[in-house]
C-alpha atoms as a PDB file:
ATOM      1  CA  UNK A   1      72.915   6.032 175.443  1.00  0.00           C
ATOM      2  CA  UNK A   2      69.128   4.886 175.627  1.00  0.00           C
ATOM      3  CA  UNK A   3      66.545   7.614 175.301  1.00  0.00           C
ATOM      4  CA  UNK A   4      63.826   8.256 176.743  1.00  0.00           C
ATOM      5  CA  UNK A   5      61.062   7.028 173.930  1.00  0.00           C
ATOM      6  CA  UNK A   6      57.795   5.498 174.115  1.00  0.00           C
ATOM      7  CA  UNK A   7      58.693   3.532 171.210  1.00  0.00           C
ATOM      8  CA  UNK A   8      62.580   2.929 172.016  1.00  0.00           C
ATOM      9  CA  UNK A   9      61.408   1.611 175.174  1.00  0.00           C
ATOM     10  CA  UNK A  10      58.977  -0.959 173.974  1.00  0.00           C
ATOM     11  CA  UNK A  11      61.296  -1.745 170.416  1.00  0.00           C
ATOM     12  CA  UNK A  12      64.349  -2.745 173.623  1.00  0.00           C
ATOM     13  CA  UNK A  13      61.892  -4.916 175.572  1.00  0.00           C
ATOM     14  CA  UNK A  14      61.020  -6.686 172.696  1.00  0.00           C
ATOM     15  CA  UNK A  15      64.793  -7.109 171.437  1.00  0.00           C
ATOM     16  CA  UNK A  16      65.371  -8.412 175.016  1.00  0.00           C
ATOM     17  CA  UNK A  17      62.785 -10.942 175.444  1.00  0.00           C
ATOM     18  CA  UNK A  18      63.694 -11.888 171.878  1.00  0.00           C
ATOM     19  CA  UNK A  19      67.149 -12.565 172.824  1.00  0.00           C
END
């Protein structure tokens, strides 16, 4: 369940180019 968040947003692209 992703919602919609400024923050969440950014915080999962950064966990995915992490990864």
């Amino acid at each position: 369940v992703h919602r919609a968040r400024p923050v969440d947003l950014e915080l999962s692209d950064l966990k995915l180019e992490a990864f």
